[in-house]
N, C-alpha and C. Protein backbone atom coordinates (compact mmCIF):
# COMPACT_ATOMS: atom_id res chain seq x y z
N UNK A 1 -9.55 -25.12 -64.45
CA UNK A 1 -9.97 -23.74 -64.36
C UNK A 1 -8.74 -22.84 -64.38
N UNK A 2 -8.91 -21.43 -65.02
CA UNK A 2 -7.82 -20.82 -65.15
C UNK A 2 -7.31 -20.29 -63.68
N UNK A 3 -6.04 -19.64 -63.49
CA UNK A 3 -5.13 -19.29 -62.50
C UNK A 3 -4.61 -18.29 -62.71
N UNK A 4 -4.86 -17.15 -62.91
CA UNK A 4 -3.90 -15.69 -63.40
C UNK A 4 -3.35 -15.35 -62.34
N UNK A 5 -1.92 -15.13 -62.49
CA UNK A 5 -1.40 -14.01 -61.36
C UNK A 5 -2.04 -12.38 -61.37
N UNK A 6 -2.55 -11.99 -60.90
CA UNK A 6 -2.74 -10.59 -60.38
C UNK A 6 -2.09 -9.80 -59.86
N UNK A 7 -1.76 -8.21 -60.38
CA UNK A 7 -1.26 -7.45 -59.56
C UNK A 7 -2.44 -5.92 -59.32
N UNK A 8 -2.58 -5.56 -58.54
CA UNK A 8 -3.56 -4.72 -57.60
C UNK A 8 -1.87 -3.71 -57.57
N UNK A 9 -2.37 -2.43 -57.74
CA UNK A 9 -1.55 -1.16 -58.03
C UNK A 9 -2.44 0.23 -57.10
N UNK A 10 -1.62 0.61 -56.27
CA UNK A 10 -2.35 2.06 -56.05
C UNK A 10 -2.03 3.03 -56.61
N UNK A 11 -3.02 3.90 -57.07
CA UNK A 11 -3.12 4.97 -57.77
C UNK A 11 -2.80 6.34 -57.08
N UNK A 12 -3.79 6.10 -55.93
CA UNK A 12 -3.91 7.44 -55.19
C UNK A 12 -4.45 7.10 -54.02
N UNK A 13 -3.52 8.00 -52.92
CA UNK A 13 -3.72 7.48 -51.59
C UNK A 13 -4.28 8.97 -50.66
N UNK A 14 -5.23 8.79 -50.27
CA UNK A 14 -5.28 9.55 -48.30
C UNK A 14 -5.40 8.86 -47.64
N UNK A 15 -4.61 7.48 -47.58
CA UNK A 15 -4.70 6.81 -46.36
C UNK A 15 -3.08 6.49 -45.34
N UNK A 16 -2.84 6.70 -44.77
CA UNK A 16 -1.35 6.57 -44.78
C UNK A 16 -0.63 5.37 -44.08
N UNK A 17 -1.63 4.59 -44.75
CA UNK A 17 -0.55 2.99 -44.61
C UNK A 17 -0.62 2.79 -46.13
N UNK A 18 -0.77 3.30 -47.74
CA UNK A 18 -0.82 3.64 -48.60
C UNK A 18 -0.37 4.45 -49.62
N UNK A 19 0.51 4.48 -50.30
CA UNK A 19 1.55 5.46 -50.96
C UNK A 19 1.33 4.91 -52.66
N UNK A 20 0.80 5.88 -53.23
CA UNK A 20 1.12 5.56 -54.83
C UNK A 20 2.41 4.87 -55.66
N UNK A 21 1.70 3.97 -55.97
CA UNK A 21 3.06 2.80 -56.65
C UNK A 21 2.86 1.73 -56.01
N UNK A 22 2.44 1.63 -54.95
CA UNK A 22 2.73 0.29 -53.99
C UNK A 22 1.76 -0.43 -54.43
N UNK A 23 2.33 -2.19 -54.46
CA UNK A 23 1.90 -3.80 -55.26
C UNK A 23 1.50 -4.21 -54.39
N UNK A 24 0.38 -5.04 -54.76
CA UNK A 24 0.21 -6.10 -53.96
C UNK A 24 0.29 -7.18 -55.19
N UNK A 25 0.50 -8.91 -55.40
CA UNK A 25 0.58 -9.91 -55.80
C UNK A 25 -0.34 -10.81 -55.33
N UNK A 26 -1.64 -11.38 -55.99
CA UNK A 26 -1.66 -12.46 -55.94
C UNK A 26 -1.55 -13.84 -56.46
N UNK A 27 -0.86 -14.67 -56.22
CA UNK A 27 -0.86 -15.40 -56.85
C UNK A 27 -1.65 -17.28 -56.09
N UNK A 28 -2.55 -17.09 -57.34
CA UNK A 28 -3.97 -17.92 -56.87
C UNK A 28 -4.89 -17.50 -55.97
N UNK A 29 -5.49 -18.00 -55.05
CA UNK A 29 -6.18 -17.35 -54.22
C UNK A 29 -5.22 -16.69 -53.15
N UNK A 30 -4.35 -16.43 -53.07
CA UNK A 30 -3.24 -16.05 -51.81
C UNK A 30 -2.40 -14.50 -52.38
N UNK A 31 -2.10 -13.84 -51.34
CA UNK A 31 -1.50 -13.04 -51.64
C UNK A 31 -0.06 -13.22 -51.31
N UNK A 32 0.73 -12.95 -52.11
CA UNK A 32 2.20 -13.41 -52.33
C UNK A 32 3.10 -11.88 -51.02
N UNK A 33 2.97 -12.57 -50.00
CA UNK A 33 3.74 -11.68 -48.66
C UNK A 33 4.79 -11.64 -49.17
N UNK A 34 5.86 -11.93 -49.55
CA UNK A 34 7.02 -11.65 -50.13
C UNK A 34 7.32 -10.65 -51.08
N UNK A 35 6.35 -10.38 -51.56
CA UNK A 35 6.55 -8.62 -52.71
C UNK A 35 5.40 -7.85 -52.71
N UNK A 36 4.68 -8.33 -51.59
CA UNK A 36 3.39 -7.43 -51.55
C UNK A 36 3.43 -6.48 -50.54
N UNK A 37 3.05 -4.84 -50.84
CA UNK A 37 2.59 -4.23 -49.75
C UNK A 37 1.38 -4.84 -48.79
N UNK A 38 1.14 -4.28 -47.52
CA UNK A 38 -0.05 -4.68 -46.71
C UNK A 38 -1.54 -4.26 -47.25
N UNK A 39 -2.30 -5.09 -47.05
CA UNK A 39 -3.71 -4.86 -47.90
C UNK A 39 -4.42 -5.31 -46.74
N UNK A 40 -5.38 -4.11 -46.01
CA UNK A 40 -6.18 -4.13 -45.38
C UNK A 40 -7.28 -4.53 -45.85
N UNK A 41 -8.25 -4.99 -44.40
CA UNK A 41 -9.62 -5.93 -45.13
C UNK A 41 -10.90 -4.75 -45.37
N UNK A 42 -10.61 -3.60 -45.32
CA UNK A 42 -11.47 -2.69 -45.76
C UNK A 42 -11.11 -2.31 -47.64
N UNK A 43 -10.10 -2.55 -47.40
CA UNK A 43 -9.99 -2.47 -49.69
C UNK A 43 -9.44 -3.58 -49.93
N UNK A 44 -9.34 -4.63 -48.90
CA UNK A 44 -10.03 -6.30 -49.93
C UNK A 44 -11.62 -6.34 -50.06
N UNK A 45 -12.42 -6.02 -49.12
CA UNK A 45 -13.48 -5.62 -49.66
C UNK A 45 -13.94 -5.11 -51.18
N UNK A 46 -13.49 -4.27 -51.23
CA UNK A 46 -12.96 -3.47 -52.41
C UNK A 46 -12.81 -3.88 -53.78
N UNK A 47 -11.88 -4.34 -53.91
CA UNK A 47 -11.01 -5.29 -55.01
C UNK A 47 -10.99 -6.36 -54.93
N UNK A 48 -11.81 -7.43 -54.37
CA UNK A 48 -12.15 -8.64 -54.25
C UNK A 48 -12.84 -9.07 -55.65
N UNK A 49 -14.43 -8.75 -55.80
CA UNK A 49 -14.77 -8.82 -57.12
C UNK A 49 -13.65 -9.01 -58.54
N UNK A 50 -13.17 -7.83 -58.47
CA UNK A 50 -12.48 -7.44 -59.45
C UNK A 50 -10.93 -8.59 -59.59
N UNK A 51 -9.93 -8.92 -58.21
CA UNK A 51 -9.20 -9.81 -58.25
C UNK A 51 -9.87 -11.35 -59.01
N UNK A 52 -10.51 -11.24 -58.33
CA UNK A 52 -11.13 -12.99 -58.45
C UNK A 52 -11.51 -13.14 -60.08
N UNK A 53 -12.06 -11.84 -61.00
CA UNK A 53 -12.36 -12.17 -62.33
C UNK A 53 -11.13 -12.30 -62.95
N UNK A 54 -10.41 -11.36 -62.58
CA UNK A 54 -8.78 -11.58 -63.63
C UNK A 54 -8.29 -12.86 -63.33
N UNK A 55 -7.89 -12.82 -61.90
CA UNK A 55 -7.36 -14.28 -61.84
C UNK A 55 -7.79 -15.33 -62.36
N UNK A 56 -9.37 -15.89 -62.40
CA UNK A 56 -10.32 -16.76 -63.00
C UNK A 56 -10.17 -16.62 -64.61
N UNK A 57 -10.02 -15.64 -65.18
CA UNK A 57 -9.53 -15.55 -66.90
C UNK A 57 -10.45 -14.32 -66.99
N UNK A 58 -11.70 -13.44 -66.56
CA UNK A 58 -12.21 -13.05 -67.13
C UNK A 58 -11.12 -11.56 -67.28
N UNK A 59 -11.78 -10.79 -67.97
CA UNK A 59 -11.79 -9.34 -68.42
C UNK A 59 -11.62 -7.95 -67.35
N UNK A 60 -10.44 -7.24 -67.57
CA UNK A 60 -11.15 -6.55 -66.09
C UNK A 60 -10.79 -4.95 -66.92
N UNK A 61 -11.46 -3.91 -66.88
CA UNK A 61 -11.55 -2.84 -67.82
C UNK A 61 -10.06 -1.88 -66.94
N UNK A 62 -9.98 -1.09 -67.33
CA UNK A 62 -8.80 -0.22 -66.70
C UNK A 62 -9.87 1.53 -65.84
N UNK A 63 -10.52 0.53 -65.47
CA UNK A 63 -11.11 1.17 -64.22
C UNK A 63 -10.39 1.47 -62.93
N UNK A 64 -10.49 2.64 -62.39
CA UNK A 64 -9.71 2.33 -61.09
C UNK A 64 -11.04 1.91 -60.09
N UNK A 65 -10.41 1.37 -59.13
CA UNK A 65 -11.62 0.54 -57.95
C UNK A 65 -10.88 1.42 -56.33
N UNK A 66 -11.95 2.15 -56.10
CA UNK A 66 -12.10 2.69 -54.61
C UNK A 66 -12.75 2.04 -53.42
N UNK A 67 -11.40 2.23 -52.72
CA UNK A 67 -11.95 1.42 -51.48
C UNK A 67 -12.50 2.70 -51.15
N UNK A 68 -13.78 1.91 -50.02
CA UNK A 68 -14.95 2.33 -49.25
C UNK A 68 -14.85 3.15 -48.37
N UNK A 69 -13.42 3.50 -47.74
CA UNK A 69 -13.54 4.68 -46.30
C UNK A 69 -13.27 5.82 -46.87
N UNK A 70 -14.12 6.97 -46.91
CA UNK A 70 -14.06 7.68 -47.49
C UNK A 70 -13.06 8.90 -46.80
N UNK A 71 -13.14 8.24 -45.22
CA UNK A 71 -12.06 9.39 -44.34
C UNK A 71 -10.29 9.19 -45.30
N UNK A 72 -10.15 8.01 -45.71
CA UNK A 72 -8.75 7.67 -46.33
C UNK A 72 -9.17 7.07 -47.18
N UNK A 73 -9.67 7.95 -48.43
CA UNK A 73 -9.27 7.10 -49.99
C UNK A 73 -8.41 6.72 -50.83
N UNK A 74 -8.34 5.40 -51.07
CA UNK A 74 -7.40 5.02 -51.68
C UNK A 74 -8.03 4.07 -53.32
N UNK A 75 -7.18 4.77 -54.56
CA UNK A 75 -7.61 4.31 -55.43
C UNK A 75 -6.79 3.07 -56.45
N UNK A 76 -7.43 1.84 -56.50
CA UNK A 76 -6.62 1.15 -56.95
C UNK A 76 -6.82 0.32 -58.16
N UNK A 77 -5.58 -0.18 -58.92
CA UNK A 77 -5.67 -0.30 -60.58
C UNK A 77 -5.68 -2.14 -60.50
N UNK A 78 -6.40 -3.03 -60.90
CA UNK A 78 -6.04 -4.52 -60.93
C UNK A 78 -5.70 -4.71 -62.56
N UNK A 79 -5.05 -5.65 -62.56
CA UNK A 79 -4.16 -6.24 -63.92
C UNK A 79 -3.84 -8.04 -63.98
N UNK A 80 -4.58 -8.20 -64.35
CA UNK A 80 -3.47 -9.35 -64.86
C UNK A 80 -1.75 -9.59 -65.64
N UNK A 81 -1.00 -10.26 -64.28
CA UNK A 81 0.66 -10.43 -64.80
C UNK A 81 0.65 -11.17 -65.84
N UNK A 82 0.13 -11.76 -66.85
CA UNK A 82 0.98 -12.82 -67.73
C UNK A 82 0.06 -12.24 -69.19
């Protein structure tokens, strides 16, 4: 089964553990702590779907994906690295 590295990008932040530009990495099911910003479990919620198809091989459109608290939105871009 395929294995894509993923990178998860923020777009746009009102949350302020969140700043535009900031990476997260995963690589396989794990997120790579060594070059990743912190990713709370309210926008892994979020970008879960969307991680798991890139990584797996599928397709992922250049949608941005919003996490759910609407008091601190934060908007974020997934990609496949390779």
């Amino acid at each position: 089964m395929e294995n894509h590295p993923v990178k998860l990008t923020v777009l746009s932040s009102g949350c302020p553990k969140y700043h535009a530009g900031d990476v997260i990495h995963f690589k396989g099911a794990f997120i790579d702590k060594e070059s990743s910003a912190e990713l709370c479990m309210v926008a892994l919620n979020a970008v879960y779907p969307f991680v798991y198809a890139a990584r797996r091989g599928g397709s992922v459109k250049e949608t941005p994906i919003q996490c759910p608290d609407q008091s601190e939105c934060v908007t974020f871009r997934v990609e496949r690295e390779d």
